[in-house]
PDB file of N, CA and C in Angstrom:
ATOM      1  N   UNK A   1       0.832  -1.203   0.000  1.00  0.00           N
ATOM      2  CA  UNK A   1       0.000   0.000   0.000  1.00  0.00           C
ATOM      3  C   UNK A   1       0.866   1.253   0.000  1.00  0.00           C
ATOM      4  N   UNK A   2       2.009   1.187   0.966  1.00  0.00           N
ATOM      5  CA  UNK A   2       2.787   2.658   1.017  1.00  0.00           C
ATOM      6  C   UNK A   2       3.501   2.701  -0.425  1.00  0.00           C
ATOM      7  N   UNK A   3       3.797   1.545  -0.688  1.00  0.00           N
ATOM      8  CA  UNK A   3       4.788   2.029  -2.557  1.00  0.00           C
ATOM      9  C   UNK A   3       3.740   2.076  -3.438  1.00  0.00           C
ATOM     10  N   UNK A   4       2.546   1.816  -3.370  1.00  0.00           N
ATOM     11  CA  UNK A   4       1.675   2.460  -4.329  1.00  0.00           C
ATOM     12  C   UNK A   4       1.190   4.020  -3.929  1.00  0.00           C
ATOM     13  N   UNK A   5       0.870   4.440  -2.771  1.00  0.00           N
ATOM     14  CA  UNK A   5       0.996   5.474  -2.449  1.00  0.00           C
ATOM     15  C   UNK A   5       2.122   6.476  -3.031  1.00  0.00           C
ATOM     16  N   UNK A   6       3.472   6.182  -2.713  1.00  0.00           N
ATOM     17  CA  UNK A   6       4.668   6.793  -3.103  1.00  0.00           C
ATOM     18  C   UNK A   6       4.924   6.762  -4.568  1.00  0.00           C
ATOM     19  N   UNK A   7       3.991   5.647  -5.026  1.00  0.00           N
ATOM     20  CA  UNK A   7       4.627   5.813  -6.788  1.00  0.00           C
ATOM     21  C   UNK A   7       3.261   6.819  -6.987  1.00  0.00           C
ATOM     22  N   UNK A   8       2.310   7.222  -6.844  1.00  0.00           N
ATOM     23  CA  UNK A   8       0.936   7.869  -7.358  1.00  0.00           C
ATOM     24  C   UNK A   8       1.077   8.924  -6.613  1.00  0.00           C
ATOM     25  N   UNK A   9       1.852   9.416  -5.487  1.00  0.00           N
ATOM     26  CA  UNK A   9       1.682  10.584  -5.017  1.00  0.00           C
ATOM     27  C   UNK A   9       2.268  11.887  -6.318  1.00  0.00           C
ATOM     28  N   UNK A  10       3.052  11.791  -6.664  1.00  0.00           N
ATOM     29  CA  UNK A  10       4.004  12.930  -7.369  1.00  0.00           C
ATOM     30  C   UNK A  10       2.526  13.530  -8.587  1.00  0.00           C
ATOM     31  N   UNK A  11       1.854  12.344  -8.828  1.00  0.00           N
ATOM     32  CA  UNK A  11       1.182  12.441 -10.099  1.00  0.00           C
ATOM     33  C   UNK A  11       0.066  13.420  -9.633  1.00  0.00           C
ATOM     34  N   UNK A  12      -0.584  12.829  -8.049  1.00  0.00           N
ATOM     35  CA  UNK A  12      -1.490  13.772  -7.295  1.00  0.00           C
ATOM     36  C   UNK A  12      -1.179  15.288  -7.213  1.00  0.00           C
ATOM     37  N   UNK A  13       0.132  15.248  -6.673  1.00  0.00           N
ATOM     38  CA  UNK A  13       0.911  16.828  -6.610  1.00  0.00           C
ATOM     39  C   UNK A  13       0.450  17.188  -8.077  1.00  0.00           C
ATOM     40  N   UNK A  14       0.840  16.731  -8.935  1.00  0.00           N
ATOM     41  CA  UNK A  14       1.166  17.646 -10.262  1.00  0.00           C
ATOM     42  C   UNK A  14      -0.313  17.939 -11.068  1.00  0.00           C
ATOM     43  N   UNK A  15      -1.476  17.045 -10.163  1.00  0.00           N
ATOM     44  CA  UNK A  15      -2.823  17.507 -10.773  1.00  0.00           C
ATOM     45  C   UNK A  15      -3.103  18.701  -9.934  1.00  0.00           C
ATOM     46  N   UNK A  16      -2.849  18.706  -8.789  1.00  0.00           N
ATOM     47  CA  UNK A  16      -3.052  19.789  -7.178  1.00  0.00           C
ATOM     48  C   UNK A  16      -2.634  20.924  -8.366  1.00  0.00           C
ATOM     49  N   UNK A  17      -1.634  21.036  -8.231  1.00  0.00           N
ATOM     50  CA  UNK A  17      -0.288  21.771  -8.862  1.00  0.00           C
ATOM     51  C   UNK A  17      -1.437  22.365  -9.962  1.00  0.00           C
ATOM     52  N   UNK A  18      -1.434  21.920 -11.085  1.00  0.00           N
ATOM     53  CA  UNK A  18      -1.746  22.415 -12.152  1.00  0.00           C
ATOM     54  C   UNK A  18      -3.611  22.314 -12.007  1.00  0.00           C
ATOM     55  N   UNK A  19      -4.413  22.160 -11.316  1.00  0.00           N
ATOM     56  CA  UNK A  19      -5.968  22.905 -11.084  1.00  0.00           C
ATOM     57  C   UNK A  19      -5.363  23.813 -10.079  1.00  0.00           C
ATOM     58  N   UNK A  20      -4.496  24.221  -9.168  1.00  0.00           N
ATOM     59  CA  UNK A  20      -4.731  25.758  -8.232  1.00  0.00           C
ATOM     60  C   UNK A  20      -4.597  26.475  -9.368  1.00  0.00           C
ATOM     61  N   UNK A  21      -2.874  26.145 -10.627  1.00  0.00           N
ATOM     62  CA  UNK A  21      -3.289  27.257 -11.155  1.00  0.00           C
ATOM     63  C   UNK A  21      -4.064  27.743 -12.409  1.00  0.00           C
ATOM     64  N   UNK A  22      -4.954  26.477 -12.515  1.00  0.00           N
ATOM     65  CA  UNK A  22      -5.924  26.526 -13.545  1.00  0.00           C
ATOM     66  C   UNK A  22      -6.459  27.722 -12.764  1.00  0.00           C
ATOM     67  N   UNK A  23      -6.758  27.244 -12.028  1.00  0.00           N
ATOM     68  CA  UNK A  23      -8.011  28.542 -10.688  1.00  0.00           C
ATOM     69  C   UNK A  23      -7.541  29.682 -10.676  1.00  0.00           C
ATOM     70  N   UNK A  24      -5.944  29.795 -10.714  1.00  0.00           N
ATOM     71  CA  UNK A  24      -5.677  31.510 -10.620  1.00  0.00           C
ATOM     72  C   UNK A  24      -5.753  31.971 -12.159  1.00  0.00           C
ATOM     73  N   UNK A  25      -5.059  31.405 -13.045  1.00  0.00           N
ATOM     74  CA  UNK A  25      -5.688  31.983 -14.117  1.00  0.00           C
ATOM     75  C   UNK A  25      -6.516  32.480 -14.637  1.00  0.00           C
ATOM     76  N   UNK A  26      -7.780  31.313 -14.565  1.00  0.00           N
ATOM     77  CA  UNK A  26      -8.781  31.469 -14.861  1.00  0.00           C
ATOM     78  C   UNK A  26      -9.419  32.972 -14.345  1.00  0.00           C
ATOM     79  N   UNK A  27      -9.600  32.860 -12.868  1.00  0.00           N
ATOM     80  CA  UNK A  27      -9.515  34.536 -12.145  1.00  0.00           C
ATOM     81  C   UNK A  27      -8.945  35.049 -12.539  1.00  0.00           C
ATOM     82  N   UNK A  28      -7.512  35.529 -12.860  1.00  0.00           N
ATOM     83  CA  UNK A  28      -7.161  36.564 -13.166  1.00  0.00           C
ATOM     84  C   UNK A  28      -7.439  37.180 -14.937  1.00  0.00           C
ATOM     85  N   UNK A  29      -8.028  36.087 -15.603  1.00  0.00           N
ATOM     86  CA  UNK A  29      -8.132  36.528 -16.865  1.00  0.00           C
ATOM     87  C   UNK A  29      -9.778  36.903 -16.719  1.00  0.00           C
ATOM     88  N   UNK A  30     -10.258  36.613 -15.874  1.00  0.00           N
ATOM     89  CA  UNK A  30     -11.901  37.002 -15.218  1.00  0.00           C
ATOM     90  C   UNK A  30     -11.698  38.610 -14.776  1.00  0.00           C
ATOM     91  N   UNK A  31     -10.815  38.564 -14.217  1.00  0.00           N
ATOM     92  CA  UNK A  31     -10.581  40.027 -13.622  1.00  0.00           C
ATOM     93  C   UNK A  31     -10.728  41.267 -14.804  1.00  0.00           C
ATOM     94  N   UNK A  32      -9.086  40.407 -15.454  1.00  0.00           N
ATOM     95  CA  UNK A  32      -8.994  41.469 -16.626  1.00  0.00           C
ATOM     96  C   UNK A  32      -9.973  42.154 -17.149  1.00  0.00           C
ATOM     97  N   UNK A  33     -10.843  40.814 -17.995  1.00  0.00           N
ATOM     98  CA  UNK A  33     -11.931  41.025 -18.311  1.00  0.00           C
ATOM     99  C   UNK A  33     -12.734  42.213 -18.261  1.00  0.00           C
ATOM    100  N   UNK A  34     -13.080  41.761 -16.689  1.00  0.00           N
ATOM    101  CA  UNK A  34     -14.009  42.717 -16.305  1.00  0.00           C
ATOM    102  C   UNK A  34     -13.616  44.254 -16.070  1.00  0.00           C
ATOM    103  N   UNK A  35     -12.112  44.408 -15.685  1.00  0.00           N
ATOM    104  CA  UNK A  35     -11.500  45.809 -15.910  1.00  0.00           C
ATOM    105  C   UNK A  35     -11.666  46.108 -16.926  1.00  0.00           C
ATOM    106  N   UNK A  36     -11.085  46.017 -18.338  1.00  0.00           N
ATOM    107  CA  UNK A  36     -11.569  46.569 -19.648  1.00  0.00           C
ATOM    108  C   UNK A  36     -12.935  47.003 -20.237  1.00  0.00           C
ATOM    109  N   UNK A  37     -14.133  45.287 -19.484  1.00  0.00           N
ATOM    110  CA  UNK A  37     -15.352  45.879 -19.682  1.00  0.00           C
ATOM    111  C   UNK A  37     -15.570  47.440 -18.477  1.00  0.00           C
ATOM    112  N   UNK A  38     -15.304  47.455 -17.520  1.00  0.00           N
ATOM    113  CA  UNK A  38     -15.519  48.672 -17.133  1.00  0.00           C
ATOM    114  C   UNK A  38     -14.886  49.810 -17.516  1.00  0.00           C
ATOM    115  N   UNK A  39     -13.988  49.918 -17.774  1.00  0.00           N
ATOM    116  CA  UNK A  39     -13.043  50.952 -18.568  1.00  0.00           C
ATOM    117  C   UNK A  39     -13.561  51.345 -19.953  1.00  0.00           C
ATOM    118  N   UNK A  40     -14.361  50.328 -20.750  1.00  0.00           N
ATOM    119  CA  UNK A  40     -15.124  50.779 -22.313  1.00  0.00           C
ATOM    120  C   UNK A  40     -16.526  51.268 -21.448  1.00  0.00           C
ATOM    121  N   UNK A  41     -17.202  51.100 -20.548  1.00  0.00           N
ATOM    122  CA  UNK A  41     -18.171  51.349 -19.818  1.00  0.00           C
ATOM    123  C   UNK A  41     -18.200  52.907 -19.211  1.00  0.00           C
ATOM    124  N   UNK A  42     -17.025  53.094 -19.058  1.00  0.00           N
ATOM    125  CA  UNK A  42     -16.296  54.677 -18.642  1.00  0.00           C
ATOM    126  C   UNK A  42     -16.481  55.189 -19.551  1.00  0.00           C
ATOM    127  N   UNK A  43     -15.745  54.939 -20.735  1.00  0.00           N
ATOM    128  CA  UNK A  43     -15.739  55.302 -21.848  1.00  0.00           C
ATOM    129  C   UNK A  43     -16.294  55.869 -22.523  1.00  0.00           C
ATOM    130  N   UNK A  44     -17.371  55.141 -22.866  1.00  0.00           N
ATOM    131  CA  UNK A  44     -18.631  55.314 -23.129  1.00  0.00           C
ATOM    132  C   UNK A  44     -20.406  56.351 -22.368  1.00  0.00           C
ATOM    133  N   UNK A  45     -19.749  56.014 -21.606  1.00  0.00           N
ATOM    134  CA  UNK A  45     -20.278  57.113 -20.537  1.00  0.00           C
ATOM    135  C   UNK A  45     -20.281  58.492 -20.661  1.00  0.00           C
ATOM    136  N   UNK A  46     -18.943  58.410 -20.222  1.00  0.00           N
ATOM    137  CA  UNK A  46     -17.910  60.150 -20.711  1.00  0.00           C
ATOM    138  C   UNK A  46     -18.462  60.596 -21.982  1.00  0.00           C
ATOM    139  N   UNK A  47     -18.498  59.853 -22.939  1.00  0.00           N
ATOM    140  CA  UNK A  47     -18.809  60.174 -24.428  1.00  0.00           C
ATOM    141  C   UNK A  47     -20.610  59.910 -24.360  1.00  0.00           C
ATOM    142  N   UNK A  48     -21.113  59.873 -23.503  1.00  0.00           N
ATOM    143  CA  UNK A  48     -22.974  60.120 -23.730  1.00  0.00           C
ATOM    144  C   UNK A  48     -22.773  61.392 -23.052  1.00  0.00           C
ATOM    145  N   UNK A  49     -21.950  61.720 -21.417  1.00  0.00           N
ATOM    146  CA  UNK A  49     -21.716  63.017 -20.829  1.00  0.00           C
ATOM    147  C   UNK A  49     -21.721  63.954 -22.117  1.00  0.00           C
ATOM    148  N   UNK A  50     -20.835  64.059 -23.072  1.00  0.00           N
ATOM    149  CA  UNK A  50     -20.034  65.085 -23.490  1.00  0.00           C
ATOM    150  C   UNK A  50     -21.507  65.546 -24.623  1.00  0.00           C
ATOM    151  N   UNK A  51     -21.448  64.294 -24.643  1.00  0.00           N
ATOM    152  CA  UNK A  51     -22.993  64.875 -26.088  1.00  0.00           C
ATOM    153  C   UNK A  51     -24.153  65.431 -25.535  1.00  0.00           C
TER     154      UNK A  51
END
């Protein structure tokens, strides 16, 4: 049981590993996102203000 453990652990790490940073990615390209949509939202705004 422990050397099957020890041979399958590394593989566990490296799924851990690579979904956290599926997860931060994913957020941070969520973020972006949503900064730009608010920034064309500004944008756009300013330019209904001005008219």
């Amino acid at each position: 049981m422990n050397e099957l453990l020890i041979s399958i652990y590394p593989h566990i790490k490296n799924i851990i590993y690579f979904y956290i940073s599926h997860l931060y990615l994913t957020s941070f390209f969520l973020q972006s996102n949503n900064n730009l949509r608010l920034q064309k939202g500004k944008l756009s705004w300013k330019e209904v203000q001005s008219n």
